[in-house]
C-alpha atoms as a PDB file:
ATOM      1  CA  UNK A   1     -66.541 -62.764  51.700  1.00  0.00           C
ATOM      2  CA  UNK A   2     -69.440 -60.588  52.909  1.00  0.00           C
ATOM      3  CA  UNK A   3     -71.818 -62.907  49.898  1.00  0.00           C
ATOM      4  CA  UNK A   4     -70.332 -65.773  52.184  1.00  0.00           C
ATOM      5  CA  UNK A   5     -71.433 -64.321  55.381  1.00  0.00           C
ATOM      6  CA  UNK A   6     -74.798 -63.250  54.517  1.00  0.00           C
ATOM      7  CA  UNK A   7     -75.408 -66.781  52.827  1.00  0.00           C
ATOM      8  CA  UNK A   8     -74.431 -68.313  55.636  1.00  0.00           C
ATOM      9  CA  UNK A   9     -76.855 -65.967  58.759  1.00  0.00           C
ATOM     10  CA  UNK A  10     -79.795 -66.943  56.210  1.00  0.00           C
ATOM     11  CA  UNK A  11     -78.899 -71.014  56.557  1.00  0.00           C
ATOM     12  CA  UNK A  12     -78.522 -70.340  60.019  1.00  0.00           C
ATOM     13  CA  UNK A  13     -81.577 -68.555  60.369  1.00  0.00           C
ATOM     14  CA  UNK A  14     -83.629 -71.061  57.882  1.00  0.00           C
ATOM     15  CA  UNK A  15     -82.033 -74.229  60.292  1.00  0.00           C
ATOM     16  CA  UNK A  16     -83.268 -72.185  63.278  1.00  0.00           C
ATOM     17  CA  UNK A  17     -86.712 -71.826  61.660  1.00  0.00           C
ATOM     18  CA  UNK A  18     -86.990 -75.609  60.957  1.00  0.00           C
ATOM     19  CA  UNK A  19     -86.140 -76.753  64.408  1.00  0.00           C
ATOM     20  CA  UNK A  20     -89.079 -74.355  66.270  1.00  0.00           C
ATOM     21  CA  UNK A  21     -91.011 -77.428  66.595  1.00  0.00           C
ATOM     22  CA  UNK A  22     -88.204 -78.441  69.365  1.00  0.00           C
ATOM     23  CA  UNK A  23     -87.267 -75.428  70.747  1.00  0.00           C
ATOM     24  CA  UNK A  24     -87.897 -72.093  71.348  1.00  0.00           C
ATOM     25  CA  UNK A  25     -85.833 -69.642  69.806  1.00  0.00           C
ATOM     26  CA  UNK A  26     -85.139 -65.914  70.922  1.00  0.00           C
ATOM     27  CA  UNK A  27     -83.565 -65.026  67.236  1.00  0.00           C
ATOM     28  CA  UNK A  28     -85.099 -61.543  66.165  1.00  0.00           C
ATOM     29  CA  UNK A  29     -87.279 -61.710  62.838  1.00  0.00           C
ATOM     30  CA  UNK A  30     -85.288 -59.692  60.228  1.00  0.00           C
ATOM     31  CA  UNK A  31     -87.552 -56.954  58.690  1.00  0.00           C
ATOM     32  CA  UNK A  32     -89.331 -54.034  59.600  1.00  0.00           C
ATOM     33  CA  UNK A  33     -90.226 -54.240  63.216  1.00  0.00           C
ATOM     34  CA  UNK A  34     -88.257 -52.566  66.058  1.00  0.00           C
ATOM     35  CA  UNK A  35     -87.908 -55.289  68.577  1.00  0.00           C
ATOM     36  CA  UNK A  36     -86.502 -58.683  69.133  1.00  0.00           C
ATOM     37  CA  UNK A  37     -89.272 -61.141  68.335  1.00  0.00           C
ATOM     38  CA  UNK A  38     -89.447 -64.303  70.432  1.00  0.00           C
ATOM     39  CA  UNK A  39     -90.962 -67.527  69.270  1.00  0.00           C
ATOM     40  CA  UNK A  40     -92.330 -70.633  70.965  1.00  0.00           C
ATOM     41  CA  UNK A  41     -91.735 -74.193  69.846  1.00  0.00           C
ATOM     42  CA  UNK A  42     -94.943 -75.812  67.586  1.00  0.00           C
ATOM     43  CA  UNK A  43     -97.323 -77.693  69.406  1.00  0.00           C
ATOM     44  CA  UNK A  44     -99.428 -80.123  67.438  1.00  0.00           C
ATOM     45  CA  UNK A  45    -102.661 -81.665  68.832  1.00  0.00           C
ATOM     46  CA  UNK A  46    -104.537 -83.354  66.502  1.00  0.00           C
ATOM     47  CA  UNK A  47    -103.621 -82.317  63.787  1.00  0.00           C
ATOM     48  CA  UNK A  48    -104.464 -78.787  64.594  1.00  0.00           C
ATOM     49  CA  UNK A  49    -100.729 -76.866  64.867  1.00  0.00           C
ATOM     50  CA  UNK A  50    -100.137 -74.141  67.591  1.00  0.00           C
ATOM     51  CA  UNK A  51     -97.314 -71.250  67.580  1.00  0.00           C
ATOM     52  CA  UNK A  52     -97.009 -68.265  69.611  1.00  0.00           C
ATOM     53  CA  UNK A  53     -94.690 -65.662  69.095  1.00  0.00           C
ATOM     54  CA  UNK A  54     -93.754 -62.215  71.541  1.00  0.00           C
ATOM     55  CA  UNK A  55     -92.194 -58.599  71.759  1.00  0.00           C
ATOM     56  CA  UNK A  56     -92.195 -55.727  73.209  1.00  0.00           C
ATOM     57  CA  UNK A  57     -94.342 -53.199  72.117  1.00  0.00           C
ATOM     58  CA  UNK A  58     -92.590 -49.725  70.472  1.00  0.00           C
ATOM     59  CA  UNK A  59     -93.522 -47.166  73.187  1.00  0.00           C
ATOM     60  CA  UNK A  60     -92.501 -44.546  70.323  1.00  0.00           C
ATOM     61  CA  UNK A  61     -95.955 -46.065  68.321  1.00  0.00           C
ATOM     62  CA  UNK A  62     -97.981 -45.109  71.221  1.00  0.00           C
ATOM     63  CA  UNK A  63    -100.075 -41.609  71.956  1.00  0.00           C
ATOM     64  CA  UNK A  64     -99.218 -40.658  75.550  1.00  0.00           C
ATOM     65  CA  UNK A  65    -102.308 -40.496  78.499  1.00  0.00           C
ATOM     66  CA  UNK A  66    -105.379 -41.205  76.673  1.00  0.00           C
ATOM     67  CA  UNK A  67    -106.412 -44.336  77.264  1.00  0.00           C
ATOM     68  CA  UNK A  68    -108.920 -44.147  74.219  1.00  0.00           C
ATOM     69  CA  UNK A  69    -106.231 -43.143  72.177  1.00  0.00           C
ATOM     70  CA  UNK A  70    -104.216 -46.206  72.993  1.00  0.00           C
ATOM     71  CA  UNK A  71    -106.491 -48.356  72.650  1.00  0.00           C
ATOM     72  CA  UNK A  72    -107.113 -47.271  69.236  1.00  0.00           C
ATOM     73  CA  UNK A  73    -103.426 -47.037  68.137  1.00  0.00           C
ATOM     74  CA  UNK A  74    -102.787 -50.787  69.408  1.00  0.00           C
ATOM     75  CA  UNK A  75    -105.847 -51.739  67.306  1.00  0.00           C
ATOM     76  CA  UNK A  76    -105.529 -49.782  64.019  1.00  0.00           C
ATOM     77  CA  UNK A  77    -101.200 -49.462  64.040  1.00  0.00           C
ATOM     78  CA  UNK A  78     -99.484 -51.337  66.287  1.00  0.00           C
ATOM     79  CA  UNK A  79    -100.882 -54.872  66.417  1.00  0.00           C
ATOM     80  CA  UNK A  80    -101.681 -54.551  62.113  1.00  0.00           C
ATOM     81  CA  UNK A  81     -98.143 -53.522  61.855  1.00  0.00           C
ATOM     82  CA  UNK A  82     -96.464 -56.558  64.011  1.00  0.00           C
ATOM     83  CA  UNK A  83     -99.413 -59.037  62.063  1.00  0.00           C
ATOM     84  CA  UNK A  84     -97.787 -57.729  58.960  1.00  0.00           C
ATOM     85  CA  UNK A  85     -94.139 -58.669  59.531  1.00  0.00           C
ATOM     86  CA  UNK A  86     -94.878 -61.998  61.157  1.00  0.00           C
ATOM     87  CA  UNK A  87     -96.536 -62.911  57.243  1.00  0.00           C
ATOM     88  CA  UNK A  88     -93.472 -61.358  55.950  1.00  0.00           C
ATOM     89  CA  UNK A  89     -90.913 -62.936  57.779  1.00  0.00           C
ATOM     90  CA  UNK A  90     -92.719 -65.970  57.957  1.00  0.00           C
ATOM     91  CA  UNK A  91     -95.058 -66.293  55.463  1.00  0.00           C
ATOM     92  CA  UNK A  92     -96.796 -69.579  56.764  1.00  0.00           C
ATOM     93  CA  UNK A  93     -98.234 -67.781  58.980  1.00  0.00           C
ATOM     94  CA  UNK A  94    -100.870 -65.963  56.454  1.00  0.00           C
ATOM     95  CA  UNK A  95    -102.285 -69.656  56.433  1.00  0.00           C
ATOM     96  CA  UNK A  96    -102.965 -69.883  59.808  1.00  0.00           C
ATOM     97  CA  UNK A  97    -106.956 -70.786  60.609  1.00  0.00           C
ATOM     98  CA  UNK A  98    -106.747 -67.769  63.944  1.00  0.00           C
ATOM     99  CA  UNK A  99    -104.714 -65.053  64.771  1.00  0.00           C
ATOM    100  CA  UNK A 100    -105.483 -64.265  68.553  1.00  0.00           C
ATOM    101  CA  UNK A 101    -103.623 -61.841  70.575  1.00  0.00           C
ATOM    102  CA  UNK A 102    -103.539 -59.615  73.832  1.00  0.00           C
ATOM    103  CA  UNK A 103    -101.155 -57.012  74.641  1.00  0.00           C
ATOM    104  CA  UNK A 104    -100.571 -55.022  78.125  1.00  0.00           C
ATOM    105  CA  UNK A 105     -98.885 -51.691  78.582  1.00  0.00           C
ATOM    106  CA  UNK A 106     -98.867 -48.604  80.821  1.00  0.00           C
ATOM    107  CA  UNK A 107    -100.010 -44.633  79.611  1.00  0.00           C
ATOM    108  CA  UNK A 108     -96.900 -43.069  79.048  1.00  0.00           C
ATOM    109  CA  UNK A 109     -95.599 -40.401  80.976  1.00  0.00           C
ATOM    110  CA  UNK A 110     -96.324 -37.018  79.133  1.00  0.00           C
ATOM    111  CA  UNK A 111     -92.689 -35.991  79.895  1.00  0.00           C
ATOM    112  CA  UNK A 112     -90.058 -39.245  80.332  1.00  0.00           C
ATOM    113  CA  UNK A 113     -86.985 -38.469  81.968  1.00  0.00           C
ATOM    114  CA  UNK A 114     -83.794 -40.358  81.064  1.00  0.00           C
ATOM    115  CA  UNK A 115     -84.085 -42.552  84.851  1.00  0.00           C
ATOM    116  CA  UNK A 116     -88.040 -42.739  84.399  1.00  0.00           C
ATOM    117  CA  UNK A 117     -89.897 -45.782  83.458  1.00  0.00           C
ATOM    118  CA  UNK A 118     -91.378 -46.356  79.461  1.00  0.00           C
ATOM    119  CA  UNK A 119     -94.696 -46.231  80.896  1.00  0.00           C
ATOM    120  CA  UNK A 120     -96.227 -45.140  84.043  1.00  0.00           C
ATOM    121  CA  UNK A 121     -99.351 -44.788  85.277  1.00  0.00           C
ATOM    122  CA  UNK A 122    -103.000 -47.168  84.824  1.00  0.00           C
ATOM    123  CA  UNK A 123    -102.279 -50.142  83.063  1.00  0.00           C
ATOM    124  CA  UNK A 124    -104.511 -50.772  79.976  1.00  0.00           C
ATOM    125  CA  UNK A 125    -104.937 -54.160  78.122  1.00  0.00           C
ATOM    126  CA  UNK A 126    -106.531 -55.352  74.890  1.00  0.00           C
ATOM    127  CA  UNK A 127    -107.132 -58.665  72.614  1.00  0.00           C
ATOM    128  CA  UNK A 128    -108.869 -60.280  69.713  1.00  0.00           C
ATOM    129  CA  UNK A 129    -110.215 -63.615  69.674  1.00  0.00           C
ATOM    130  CA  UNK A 130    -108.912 -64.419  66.140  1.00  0.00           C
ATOM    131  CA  UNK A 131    -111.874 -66.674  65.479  1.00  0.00           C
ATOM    132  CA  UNK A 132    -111.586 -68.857  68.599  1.00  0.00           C
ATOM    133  CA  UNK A 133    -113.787 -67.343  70.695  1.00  0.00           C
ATOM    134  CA  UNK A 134    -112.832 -66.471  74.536  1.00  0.00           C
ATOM    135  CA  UNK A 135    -109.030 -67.384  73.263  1.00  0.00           C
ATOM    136  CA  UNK A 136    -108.300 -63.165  73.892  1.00  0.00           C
ATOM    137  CA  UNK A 137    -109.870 -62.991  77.071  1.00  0.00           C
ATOM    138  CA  UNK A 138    -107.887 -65.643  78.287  1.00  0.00           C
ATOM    139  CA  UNK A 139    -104.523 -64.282  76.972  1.00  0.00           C
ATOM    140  CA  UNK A 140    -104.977 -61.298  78.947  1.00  0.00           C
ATOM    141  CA  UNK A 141    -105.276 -62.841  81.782  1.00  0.00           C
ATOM    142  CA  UNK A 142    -102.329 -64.661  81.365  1.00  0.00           C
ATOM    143  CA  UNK A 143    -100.507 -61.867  80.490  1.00  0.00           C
ATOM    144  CA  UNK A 144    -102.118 -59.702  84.477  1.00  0.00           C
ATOM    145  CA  UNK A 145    -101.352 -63.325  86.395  1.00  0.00           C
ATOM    146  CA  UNK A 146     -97.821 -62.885  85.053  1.00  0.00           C
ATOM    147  CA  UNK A 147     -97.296 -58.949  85.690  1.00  0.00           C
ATOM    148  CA  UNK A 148     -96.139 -59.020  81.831  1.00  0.00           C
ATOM    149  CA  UNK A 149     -96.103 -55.262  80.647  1.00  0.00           C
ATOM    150  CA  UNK A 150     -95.175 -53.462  77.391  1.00  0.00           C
ATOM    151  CA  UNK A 151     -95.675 -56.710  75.505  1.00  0.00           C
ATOM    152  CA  UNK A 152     -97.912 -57.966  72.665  1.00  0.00           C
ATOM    153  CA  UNK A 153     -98.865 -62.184  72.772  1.00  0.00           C
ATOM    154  CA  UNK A 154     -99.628 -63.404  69.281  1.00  0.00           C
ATOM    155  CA  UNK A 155    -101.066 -67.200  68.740  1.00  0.00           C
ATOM    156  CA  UNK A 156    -101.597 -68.279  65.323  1.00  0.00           C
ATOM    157  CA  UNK A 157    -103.827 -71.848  65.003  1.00  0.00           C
ATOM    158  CA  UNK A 158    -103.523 -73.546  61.976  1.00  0.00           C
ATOM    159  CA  UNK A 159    -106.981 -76.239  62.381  1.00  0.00           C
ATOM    160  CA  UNK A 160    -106.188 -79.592  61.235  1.00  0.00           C
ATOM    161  CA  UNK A 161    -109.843 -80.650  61.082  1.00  0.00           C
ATOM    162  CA  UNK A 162    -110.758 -81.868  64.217  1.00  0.00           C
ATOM    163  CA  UNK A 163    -112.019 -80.217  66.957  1.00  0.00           C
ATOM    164  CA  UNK A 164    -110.387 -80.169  70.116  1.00  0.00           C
ATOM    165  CA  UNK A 165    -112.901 -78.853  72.584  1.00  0.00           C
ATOM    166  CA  UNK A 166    -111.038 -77.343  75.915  1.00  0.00           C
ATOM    167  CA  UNK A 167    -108.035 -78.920  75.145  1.00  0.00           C
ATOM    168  CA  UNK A 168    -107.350 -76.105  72.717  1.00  0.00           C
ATOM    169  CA  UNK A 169    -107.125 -73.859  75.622  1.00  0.00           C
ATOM    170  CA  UNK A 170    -104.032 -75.541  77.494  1.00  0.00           C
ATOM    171  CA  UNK A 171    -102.269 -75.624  73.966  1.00  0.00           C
ATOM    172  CA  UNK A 172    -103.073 -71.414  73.371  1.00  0.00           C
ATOM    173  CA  UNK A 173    -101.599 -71.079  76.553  1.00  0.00           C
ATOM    174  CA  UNK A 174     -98.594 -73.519  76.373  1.00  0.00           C
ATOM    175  CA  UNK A 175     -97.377 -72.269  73.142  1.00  0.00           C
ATOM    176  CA  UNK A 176     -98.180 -68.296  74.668  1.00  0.00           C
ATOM    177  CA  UNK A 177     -96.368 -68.949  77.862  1.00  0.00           C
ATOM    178  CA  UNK A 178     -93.407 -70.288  75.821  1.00  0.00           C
ATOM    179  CA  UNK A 179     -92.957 -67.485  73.492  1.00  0.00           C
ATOM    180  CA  UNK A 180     -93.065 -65.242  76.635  1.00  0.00           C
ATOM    181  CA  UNK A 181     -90.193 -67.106  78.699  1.00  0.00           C
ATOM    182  CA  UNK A 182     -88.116 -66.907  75.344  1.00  0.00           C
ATOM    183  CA  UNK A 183     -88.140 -63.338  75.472  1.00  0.00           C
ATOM    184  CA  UNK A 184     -87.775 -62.855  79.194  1.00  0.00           C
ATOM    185  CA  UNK A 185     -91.180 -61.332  79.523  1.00  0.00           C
ATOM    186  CA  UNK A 186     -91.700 -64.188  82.507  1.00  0.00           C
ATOM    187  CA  UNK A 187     -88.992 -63.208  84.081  1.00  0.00           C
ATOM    188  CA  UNK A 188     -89.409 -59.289  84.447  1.00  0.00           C
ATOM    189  CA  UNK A 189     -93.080 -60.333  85.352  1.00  0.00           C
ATOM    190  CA  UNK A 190     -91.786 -62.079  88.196  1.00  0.00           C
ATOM    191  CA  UNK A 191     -89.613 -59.358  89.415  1.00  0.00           C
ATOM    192  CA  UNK A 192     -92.332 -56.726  89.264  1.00  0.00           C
ATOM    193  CA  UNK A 193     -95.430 -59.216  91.108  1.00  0.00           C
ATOM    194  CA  UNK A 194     -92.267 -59.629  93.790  1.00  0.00           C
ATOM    195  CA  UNK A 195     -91.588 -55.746  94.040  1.00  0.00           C
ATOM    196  CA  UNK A 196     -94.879 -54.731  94.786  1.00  0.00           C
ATOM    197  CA  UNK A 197     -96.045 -57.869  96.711  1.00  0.00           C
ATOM    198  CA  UNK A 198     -92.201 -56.227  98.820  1.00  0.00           C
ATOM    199  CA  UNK A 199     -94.288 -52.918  99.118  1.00  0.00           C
ATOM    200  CA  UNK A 200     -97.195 -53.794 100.122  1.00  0.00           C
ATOM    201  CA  UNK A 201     -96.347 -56.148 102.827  1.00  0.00           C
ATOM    202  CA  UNK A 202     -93.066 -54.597 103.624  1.00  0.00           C
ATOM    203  CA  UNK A 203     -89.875 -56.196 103.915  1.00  0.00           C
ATOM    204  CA  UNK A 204     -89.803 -59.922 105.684  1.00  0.00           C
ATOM    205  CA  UNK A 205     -88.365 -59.478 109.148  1.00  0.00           C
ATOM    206  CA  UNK A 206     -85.499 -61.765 110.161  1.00  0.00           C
ATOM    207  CA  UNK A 207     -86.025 -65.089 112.593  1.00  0.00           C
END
C-alpha cells in the first residue's frame, strides 16, 4: 500500500512537471531545500525556452547585521545551495544556456522575538547576470517595484539559436513575475507597498 502511494505522488508529480509549459505550479521540489519552491509556466520565443522558478530564502542560512556578511553568504551558500537542488530535482535545468537571479531580504534582528518580523532593518539586494548581461539588474528591480522581500528569483534560458534582442527582456520578466505570483510573493508585496504607502500618507479620510 505505502509502494502504491509513493508510486503514485511521483506520477503525480512527473504529470505536474510535464504540464509547466501551461501552468504554473506551486508544488514544492522534493529534496534538500527548506522551502516551498514555486515555478512559472515555459515560455518559448524562438526557439529560445524561458523558466523561472521562486522561494523564500532560509533566514536560518543568513549571518545577522552585517551587510557584507550577507552579501557574501547569499553568494557563496545560499544561492549555490538552491542552484544545486533545482539540477537535482530537475535536472534539465543543468542544460540551461543562463542562470540569472536576484534575491531581496532584510538584516536580521540580532535578537528575534516570537511576534517580531524574520528580518528587520536596511534592506539589501543582490543578482547575477547568468550570461545575459543587465538580465540581474533588471530582476532586482522587479523584485523593489514589487516590495518582494525574503525571496530569491531564479531564470534559467535555454538559447535556441537565435537571438532575440529586447524581446528577451519581457520574456525574463514574464516567466519571473509568474514564478513569483505562484508563490504569493506578489501578493505580500502588495500588502507591504500598501502598508507603508498607509503610513506615510496616513489613513484616507471619509467623503
Amino acid at each position: 500500500m505505502l509502494l502504491w502511494a509513493r508510486t503514485r505522488h511521483l506520477t503525480a508529480h512527473i504529470c505536474c512537471i510535464g504540464h509547466a509549459a501551461r501552468r504554473a505550479s506551486t508544488d514544492t521540489l522534493a529534496g534538500n531545500w527548506p522551502h516551498p519552491v514555486a515555478q512559472s509556466s515555459k515560455l518559448t520565443q524562438l526557439k529560445s525556452t524561458f523558466q523561472a522558478y521562486a522561494t523564500s530564502i532560509p533566514p536560518d542560512l543568513l549571518p545577522r547585521n552585517s551587510e557584507g556578511n550577507i552579501s557574501a553568504a547569499m553568494k557563496s551558500e545560499v544561492v549555490p545551495s538552491l542552484l544545486a537542488h533545482l539540477q537535482g530535482v530537475e535536472p534539465r535545468t543543468r542544460r540551461a544556456s543562463h542562470a540569472m537571479y536576484a534575491w531581496r531580504a532584510r538584516l536580521r534582528s540580532p535578537t528575534p522575538t516570537k511576534s517580531g518580523p524574520a528580518y528587520a532593518g536596511t534592506l539589501l539586494c543582490g543578482s547575477s547576470n547568468g550570461g545575459e548581461a543587465g538580465a540581474g539588474e533588471r530582476l532586482e528591480r522587479l523584485l523593489e517595484l514589487s516590495h518582494c522581500e525574503g525571496v530569491i528569483v531564479v531564470v534559467f534560458r535555454w538559447y535556441g539559436g537565435v537571438k532575440l534582442g529586447s524581446d528577451r527582456w519581457k520574456c525574463i520578466s514574464t516567466v519571473a513575475k509568474e514564478a513569483l505570483e505562484a508563490g504569493g510573493f506578489l501578493a505580500r508585496g502588495r500588502d507591504a507597498g500598501e502598508a507603508q504607502e498607509h503610513v506615510r500618507t496616513g489613513p484616507k479620510k471619509r467623503r
